[in-house]
Protein backbone atom coordinates (compact mmCIF):
# COMPACT_ATOMS: atom_id res chain seq x y z
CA UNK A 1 -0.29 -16.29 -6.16
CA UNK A 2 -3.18 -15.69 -3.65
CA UNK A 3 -0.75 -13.92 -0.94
CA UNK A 4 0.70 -11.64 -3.92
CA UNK A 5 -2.28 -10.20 -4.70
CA UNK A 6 -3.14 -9.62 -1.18
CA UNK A 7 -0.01 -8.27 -0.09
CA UNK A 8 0.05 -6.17 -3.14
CA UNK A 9 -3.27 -4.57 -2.08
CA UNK A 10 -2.10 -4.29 1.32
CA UNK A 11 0.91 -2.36 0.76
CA UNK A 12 -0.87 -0.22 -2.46
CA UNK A 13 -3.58 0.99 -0.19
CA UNK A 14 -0.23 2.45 2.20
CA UNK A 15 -0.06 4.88 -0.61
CA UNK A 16 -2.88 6.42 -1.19
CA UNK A 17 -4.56 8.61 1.15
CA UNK A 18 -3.54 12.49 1.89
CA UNK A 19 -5.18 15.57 0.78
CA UNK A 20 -5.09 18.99 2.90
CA UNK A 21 -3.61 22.06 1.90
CA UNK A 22 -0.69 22.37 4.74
CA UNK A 23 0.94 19.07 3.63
CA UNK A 24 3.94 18.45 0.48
CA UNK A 25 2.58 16.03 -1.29
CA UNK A 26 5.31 13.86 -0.13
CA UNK A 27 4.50 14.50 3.76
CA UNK A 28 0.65 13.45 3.22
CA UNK A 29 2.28 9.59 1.84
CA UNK A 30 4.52 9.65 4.01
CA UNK A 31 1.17 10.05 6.44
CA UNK A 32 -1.11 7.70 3.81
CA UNK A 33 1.85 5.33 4.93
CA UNK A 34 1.13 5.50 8.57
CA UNK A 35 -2.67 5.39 8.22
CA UNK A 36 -2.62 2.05 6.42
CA UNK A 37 -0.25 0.33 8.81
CA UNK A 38 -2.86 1.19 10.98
CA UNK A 39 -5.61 0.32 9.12
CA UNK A 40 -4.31 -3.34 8.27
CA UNK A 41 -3.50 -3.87 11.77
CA UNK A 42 -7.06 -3.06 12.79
CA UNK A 43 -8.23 -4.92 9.53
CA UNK A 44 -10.22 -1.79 8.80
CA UNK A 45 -11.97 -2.97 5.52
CA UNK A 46 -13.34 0.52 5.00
CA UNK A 47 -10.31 2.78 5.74
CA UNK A 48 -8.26 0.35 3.90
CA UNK A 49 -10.75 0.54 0.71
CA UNK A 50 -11.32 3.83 0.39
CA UNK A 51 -8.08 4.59 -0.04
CA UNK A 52 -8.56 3.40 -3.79
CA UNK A 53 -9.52 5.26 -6.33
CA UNK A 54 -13.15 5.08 -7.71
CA UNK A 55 -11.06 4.93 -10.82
CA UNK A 56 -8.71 1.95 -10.08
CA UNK A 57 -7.76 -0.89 -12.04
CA UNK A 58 -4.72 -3.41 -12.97
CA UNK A 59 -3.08 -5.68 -15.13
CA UNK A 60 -5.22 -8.50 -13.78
CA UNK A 61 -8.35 -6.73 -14.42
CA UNK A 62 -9.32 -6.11 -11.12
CA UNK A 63 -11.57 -2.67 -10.33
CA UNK A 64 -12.25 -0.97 -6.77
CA UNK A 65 -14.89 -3.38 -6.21
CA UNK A 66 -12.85 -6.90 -6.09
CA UNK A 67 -10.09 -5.04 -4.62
CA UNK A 68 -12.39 -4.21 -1.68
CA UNK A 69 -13.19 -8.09 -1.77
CA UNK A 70 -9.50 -8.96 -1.69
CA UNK A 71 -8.39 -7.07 1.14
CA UNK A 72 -12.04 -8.20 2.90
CA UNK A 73 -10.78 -12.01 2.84
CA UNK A 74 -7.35 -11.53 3.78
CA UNK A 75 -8.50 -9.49 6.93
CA UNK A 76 -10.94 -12.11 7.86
CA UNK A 77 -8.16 -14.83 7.36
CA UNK A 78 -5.46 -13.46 9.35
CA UNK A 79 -5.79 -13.12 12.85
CA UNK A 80 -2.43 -10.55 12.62
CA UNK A 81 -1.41 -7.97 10.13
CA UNK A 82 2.07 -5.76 10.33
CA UNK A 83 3.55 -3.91 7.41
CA UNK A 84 7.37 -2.99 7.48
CA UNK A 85 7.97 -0.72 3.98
CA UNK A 86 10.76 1.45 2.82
CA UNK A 87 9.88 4.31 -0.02
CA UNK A 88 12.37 3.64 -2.73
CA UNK A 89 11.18 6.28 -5.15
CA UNK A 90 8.64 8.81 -5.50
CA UNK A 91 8.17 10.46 -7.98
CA UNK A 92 5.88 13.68 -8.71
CA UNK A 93 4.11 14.92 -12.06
CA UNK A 94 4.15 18.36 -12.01
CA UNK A 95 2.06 20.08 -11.60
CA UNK A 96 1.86 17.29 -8.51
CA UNK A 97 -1.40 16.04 -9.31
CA UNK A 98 0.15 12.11 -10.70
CA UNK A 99 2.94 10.70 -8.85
CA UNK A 100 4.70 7.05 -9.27
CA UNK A 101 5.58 5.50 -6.47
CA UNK A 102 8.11 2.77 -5.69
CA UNK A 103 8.03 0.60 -2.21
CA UNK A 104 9.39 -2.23 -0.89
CA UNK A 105 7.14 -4.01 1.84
CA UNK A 106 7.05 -7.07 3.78
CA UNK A 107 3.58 -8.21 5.33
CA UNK A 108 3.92 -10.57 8.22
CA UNK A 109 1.71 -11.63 11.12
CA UNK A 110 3.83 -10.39 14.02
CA UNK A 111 5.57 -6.74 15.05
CA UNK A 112 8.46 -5.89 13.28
CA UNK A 113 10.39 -2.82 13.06
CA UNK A 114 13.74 -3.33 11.00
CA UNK A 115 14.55 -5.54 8.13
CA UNK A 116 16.72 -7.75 10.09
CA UNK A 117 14.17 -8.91 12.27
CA UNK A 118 12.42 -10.56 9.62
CA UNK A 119 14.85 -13.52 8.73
CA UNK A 120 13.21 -15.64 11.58
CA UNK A 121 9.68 -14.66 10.51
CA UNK A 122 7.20 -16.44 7.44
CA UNK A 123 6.79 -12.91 5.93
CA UNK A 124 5.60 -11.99 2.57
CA UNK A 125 8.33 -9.65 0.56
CA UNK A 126 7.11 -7.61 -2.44
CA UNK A 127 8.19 -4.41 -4.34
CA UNK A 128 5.74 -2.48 -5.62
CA UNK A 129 5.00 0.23 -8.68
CA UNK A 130 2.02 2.51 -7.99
CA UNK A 131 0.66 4.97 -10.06
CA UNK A 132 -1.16 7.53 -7.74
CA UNK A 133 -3.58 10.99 -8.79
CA UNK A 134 -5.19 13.59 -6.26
CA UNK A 135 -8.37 13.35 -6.66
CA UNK A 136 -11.42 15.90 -6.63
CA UNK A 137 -11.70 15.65 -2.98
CA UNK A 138 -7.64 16.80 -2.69
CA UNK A 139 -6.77 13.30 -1.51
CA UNK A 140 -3.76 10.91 -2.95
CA UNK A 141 -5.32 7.34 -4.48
CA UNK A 142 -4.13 4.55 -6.28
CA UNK A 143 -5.14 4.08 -9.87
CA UNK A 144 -2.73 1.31 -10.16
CA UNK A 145 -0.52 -0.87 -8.82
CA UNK A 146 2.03 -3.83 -10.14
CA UNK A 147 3.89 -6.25 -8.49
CA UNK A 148 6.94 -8.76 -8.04
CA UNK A 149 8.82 -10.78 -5.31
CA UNK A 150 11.51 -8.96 -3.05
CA UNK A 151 13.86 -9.59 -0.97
CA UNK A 152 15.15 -8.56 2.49
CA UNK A 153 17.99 -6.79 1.35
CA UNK A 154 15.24 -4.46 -1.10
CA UNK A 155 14.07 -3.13 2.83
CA UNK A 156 17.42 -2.21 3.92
């Protein structure tokens, strides 16, 4: 249960950055995507935590602050961190300041860039439900996620 949490952290905080007034919502996650892939291979506590919303909390009554404690251990427990994803939905309140946003993700310890290549690998598979706002500052956090086991074929 440990490695859902984390991984659901992991793969929330891909979500949520943005902001900037030249970028569709959907372009700055698409870039909030990038940054955190970055960010968890680094094991960037702080970009990875900010990325939350001051305002955050979930179903297992968890604010910003023991989120930022979450994604603090796994960093310190895992020498590797790689993030494959695929957007399955997105979804935009209008006007866009909410959005919902569907992903699939797998979190694994070495480089991976397709699906496939994660048969032969100990990877964790989740899909994930977050529910996203711009902020005052213009940028795109999460307010919430929820979670559940995936599969391969939910990447392809």
């Amino acid at each position: 249960m440990r490695s859902l949490t984390v991984a659901a952290v992991l793969a929330a905080t891909l979500l949520s950055c943005g902001g900037g007034d030249t970028l569709t919502p959907e372009q700055e996650i698409s870039a909030a995507l990038q940054t955190f892939k970055q960010a968890a291979h680094e094991r960037d506590v702080s970009a990875a935590t900010q990325l939350f919303s001051d305002e955050y909390g979930d179903t297992a009554g968890r604010d910003k602050a023991a989120i930022k404690a979450v994604v603090l251990q796994y960093f310190m427990g895992h020498e590797a961190i790689h993030i494959l994803y695929r957007v399955r939905r997105l979804e935009l309140a209008e006007p866009p300041e909410a959005a919902h946003v569907t992903l699939a993700a797998a979190v694994t310890g070495a480089p991976v860039s397709e699906a496939g290549e994660l048969e032969d690998l100990n990877a964790d598979l989740f899909t994930f439900d977050l529910t996203m706002a711009r902020e005052d500052d213009e940028r795109w956090r999460i307010r919430s996620v929820q979670w559940k086991r995936a599969s391969i074929a939910d990447l392809f």
